[in-house]
C-alpha atoms as a PDB file:
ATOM      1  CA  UNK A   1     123.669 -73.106-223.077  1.00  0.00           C
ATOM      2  CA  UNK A   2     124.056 -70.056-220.894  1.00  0.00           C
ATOM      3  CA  UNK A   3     120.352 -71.150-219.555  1.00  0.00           C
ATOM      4  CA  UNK A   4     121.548 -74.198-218.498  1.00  0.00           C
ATOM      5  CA  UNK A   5     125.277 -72.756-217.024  1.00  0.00           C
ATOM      6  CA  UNK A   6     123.680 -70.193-215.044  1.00  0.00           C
ATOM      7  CA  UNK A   7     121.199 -72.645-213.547  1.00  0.00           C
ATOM      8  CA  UNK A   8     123.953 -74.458-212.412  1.00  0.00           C
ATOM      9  CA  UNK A   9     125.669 -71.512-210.492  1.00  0.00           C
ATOM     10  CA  UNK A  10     122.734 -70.410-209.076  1.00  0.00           C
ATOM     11  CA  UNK A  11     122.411 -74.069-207.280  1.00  0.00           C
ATOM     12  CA  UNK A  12     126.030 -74.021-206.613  1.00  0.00           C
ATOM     13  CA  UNK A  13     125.497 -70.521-205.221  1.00  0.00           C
ATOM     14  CA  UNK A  14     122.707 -71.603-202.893  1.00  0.00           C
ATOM     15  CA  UNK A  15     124.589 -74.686-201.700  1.00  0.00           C
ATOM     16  CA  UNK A  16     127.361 -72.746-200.364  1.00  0.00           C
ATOM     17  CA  UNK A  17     125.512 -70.059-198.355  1.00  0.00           C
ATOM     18  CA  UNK A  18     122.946 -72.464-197.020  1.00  0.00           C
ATOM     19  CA  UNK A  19     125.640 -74.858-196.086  1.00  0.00           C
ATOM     20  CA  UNK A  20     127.822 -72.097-194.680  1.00  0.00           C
ATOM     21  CA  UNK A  21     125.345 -71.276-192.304  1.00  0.00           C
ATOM     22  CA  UNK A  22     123.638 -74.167-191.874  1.00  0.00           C
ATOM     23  CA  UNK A  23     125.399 -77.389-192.554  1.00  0.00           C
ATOM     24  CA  UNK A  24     125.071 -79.995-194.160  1.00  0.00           C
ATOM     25  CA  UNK A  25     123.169 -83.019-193.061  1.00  0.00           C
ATOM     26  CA  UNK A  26     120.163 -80.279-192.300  1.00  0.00           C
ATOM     27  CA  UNK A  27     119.598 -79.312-196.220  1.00  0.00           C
ATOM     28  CA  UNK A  28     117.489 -81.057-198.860  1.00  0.00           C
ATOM     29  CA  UNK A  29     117.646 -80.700-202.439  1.00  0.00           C
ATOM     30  CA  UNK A  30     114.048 -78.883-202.796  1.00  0.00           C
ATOM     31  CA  UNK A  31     114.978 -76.481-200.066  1.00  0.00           C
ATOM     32  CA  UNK A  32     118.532 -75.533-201.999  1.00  0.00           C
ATOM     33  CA  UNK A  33     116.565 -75.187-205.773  1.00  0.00           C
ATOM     34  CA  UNK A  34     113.662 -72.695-203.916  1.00  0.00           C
ATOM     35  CA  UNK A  35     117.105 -70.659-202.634  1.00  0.00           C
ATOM     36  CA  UNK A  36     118.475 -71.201-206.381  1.00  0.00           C
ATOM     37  CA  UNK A  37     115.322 -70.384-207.819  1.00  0.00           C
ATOM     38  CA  UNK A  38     115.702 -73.192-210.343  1.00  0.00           C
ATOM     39  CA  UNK A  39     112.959 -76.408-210.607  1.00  0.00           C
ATOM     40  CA  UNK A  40     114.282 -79.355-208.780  1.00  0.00           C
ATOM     41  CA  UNK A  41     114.458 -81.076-212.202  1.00  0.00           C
ATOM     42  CA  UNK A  42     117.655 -78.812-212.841  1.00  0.00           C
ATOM     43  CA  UNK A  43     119.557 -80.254-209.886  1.00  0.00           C
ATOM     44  CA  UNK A  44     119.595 -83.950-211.130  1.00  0.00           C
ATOM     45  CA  UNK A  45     120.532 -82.714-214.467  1.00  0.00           C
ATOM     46  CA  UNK A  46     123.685 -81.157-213.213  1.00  0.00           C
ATOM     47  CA  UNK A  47     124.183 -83.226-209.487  1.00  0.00           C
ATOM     48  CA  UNK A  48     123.647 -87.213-209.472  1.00  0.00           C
ATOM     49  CA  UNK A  49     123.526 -86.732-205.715  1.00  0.00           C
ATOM     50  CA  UNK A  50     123.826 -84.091-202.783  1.00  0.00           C
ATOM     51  CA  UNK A  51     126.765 -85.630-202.121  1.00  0.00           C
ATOM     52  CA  UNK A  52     128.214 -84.627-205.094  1.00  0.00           C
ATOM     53  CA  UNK A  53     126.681 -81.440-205.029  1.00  0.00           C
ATOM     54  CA  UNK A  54     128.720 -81.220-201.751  1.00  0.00           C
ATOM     55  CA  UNK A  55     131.819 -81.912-203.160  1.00  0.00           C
ATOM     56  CA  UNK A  56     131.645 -79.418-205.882  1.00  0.00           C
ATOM     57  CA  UNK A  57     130.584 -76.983-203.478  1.00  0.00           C
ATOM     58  CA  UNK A  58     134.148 -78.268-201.789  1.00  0.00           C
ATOM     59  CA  UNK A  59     135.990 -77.892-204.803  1.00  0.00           C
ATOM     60  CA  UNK A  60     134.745 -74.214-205.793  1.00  0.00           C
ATOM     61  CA  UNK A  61     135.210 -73.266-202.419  1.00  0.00           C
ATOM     62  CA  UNK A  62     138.527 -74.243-202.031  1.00  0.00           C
ATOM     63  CA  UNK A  63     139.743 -73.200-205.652  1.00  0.00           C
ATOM     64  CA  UNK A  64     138.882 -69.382-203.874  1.00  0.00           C
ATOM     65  CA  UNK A  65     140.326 -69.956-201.126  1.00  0.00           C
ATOM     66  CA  UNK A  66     142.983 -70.877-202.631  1.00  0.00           C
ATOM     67  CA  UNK A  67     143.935 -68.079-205.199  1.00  0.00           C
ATOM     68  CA  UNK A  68     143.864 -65.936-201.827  1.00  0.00           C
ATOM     69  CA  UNK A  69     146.389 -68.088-200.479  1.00  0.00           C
ATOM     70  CA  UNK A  70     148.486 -68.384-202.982  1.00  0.00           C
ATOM     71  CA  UNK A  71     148.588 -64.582-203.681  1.00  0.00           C
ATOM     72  CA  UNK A  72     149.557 -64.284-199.693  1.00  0.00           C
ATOM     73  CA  UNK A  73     152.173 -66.733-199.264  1.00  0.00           C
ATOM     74  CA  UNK A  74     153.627 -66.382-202.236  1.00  0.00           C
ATOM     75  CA  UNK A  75     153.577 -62.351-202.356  1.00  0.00           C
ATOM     76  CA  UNK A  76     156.240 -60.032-201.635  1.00  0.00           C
ATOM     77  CA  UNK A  77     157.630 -59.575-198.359  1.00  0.00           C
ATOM     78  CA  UNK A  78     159.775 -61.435-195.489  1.00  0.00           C
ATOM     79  CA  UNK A  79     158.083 -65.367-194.980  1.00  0.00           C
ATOM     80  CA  UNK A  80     156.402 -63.921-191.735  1.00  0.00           C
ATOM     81  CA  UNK A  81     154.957 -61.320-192.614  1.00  0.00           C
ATOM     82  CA  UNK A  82     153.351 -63.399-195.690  1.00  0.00           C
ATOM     83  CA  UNK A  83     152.203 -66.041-193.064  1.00  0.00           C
ATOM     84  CA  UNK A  84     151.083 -62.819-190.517  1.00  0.00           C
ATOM     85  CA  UNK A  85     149.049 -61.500-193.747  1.00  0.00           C
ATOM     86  CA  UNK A  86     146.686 -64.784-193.937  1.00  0.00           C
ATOM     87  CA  UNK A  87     146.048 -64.760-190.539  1.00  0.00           C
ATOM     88  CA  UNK A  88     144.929 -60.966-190.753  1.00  0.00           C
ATOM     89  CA  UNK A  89     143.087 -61.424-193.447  1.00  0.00           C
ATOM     90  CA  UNK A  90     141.300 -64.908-191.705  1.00  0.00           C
ATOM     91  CA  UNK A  91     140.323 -62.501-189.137  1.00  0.00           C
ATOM     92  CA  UNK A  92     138.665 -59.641-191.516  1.00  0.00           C
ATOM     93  CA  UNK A  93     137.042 -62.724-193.526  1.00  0.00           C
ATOM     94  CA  UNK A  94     135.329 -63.607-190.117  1.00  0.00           C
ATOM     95  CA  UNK A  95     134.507 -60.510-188.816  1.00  0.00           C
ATOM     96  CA  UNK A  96     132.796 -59.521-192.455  1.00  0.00           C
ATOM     97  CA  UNK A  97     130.670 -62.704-192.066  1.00  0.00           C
ATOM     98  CA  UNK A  98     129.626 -61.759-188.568  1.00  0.00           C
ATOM     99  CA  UNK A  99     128.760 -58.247-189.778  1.00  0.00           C
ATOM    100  CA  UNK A 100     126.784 -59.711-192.437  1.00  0.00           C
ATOM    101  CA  UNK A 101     124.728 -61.826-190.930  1.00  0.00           C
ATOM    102  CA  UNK A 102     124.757 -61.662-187.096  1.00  0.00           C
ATOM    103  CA  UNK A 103     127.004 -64.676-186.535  1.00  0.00           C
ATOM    104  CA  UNK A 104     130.633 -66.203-187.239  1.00  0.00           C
ATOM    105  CA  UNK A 105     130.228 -68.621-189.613  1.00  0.00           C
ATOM    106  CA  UNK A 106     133.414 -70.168-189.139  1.00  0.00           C
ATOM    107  CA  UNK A 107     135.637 -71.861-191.971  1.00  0.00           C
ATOM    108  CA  UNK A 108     133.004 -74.491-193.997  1.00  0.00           C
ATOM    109  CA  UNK A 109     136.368 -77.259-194.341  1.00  0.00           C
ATOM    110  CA  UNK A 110     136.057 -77.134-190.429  1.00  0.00           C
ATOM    111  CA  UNK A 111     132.577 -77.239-190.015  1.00  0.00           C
ATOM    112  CA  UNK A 112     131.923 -80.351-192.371  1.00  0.00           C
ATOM    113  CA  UNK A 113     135.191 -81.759-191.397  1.00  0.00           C
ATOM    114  CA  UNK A 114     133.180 -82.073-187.928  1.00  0.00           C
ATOM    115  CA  UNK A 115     129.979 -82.606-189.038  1.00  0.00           C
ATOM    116  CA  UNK A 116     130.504 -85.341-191.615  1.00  0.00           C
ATOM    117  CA  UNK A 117     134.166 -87.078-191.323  1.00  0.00           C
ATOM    118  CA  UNK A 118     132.510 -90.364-189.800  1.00  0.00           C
ATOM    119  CA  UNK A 119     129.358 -90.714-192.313  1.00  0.00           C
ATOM    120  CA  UNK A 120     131.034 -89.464-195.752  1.00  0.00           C
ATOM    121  CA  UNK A 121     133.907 -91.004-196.515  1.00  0.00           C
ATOM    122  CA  UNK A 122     133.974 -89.496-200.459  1.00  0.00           C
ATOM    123  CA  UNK A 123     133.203 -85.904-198.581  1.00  0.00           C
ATOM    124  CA  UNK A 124     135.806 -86.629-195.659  1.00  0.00           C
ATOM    125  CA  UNK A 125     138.604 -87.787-198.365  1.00  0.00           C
ATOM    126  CA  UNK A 126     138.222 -84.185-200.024  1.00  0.00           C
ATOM    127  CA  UNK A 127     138.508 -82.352-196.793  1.00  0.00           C
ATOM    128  CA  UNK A 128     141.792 -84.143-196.111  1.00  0.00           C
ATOM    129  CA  UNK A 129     143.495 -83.264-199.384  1.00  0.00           C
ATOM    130  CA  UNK A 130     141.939 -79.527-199.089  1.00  0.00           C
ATOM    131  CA  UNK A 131     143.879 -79.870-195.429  1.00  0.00           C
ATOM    132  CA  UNK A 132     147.183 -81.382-197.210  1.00  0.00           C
ATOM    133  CA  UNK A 133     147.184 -78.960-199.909  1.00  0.00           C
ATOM    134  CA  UNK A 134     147.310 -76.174-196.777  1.00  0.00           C
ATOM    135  CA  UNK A 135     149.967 -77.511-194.930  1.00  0.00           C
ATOM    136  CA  UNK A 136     152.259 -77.520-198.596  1.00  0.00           C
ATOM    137  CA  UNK A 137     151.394 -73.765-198.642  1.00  0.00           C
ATOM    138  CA  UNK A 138     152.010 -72.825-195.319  1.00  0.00           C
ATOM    139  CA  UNK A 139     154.856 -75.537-195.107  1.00  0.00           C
ATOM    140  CA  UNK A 140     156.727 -73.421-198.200  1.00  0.00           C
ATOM    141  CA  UNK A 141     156.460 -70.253-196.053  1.00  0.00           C
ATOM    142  CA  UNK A 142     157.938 -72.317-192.621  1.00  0.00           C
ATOM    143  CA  UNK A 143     160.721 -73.663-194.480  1.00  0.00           C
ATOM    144  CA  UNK A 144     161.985 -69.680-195.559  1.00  0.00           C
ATOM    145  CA  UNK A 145     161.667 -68.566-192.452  1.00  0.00           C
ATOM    146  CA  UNK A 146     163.898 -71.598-190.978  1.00  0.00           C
ATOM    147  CA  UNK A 147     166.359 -70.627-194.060  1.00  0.00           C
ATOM    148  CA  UNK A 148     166.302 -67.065-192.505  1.00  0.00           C
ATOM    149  CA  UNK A 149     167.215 -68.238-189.078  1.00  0.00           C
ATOM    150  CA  UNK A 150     163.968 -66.622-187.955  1.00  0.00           C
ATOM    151  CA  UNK A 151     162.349 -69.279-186.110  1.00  0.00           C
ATOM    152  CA  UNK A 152     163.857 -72.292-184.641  1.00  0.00           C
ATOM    153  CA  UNK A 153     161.133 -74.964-185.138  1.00  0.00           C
ATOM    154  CA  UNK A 154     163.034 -77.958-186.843  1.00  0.00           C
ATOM    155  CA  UNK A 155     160.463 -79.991-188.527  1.00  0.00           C
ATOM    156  CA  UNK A 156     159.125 -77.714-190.746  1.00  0.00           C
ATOM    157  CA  UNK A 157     156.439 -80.224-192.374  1.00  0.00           C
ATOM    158  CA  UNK A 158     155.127 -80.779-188.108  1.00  0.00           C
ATOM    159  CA  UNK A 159     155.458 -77.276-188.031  1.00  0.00           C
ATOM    160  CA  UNK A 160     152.966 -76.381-190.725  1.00  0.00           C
ATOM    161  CA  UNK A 161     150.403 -78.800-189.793  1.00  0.00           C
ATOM    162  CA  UNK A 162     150.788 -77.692-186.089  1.00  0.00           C
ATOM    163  CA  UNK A 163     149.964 -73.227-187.522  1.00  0.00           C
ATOM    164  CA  UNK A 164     147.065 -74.645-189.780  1.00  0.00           C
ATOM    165  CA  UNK A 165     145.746 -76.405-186.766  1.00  0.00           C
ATOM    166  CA  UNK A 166     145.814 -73.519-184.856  1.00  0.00           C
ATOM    167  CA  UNK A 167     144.014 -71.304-187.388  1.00  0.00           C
ATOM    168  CA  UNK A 168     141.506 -74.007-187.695  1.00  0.00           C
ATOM    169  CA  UNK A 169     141.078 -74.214-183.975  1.00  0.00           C
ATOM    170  CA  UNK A 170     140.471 -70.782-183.009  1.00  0.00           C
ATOM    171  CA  UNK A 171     138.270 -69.975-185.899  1.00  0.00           C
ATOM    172  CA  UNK A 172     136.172 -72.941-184.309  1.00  0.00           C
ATOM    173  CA  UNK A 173     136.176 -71.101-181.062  1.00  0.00           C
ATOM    174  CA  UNK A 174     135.126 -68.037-182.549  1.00  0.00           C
ATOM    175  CA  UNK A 175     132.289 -69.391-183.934  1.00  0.00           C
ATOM    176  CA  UNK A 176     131.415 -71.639-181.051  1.00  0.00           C
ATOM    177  CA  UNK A 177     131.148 -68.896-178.721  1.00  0.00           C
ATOM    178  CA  UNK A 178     130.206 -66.037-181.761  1.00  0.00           C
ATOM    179  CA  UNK A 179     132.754 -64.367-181.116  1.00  0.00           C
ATOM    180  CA  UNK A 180     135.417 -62.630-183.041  1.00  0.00           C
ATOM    181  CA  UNK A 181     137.593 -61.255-180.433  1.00  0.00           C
ATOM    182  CA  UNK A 182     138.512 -64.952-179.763  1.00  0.00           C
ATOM    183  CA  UNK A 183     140.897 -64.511-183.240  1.00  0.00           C
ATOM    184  CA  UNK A 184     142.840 -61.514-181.249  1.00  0.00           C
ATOM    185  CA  UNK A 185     145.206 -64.585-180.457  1.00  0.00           C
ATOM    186  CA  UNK A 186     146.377 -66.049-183.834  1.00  0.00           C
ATOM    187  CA  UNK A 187     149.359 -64.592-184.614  1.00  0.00           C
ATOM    188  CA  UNK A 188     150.665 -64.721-181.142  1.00  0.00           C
ATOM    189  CA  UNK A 189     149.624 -68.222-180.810  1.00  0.00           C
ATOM    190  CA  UNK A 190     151.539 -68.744-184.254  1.00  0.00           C
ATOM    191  CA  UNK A 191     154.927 -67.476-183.611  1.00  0.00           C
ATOM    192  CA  UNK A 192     154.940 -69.442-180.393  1.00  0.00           C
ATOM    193  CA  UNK A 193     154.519 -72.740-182.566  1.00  0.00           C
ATOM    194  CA  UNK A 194     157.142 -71.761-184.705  1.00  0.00           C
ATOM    195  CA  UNK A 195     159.729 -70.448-182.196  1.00  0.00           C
ATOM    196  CA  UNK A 196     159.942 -66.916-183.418  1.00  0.00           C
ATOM    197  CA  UNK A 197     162.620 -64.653-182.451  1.00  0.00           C
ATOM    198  CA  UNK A 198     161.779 -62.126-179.781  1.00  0.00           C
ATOM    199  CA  UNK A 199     159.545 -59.588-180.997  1.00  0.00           C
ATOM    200  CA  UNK A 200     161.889 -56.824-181.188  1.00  0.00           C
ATOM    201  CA  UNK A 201     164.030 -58.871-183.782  1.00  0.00           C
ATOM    202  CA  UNK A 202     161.154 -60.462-185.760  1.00  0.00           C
ATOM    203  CA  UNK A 203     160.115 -58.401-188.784  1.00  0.00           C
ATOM    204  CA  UNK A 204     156.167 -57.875-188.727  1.00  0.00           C
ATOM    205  CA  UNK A 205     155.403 -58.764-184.793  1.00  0.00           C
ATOM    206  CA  UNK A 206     153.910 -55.870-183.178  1.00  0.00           C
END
């Protein structure tokens, strides 16, 4: 049993670096097993498809992701500085990849979300309730700051969907032009969206 468990992690494993900086549509089962180290027999015993190899590779992904999200948004501190903390720690995520391995590898629910919404539809449904399940976090966070009187955006629900965006967006530009600088601009861009209070009177804005 713990053969057959780890083989299974090891695929996953592969998957999710070889996707992260490659994609996709590129990879082929053989190519992710030699990465795994595992005989390509192993991957139909645990996968019926790549596709579904794909979406668990989604799913562990995001259940990561997501534990770091939750403990930021839902951590101690004023709702800004909660929402300022997963932007910082967006940034450090990126510039760690780049350090690693030469490149930004930009976030992998953007890059499939481009590379695959119009061929996978099981692949592109995932990606939108990854997305959804986002905007409830961040939306949370939004709607305490409104209750604080310390931004003035109104729809707190457009609001959300409108700072996730953003993130999204300049992570792609970061790793469109390899370049981490290009994330310099989040929080700015951020408090802008939301209406923030002048600096001065806005707890965690430099």
């Amino acid at each position: 049993m713990g053969r057959t468990s780890n083989a299974r992690e090891k695929i996953l494993g592969a998957a999710r670096s070889l996707m992260a900086q490659r994609g996709y549509s590129a990879l082929g089962t053989a190519e992710i097993c030699k990465a795994a180290g595992v005989p390509k027999g192993s991957f139909y015993y645990f996968f019926e498809s790549k596709e579904a190899l794909g979406l668990a590779v989604l799913d562990e992904h995001w259940a990561m992701q997501r534990k770091d999200w939750e403990r930021v948004l839902t951590g101690d501190g004023a709702p800004l500085d909660r929402l300022r903390l997963l932007f910082e720690e967006t940034e450090a995520g990126q510039r760690a990849g780049q350090e690693s391995c030469g490149t930004v590898l930009g976030c992998m629910f953007g890059n499939l979300s481009l590379e695959l919404s119009n061929h996978t539809e099981v692949i592109r449904g995932r990606l939108q309730e990854i997305f959804d399940a986002q905007v409830d976090m961040v939306q949370e966070v939004v709607a305490q700051a409104r209750q604080r009187a310390e931004i003035t955006a109104e729809d707190t629900r457009d609001a959300a969907r409108a700072v996730v965006a953003q993130l999204e967006g300049q992570v792609l530009f970061a790793k469109l032009y390899n370049d981490s600088t290009r994330l310099n601009v989040m929080w700015r861009n951020c408090l802008a969206i939301l209406g923030a209070k002048a600096s001065g009177e806005t707890a965690g804005v430099a």
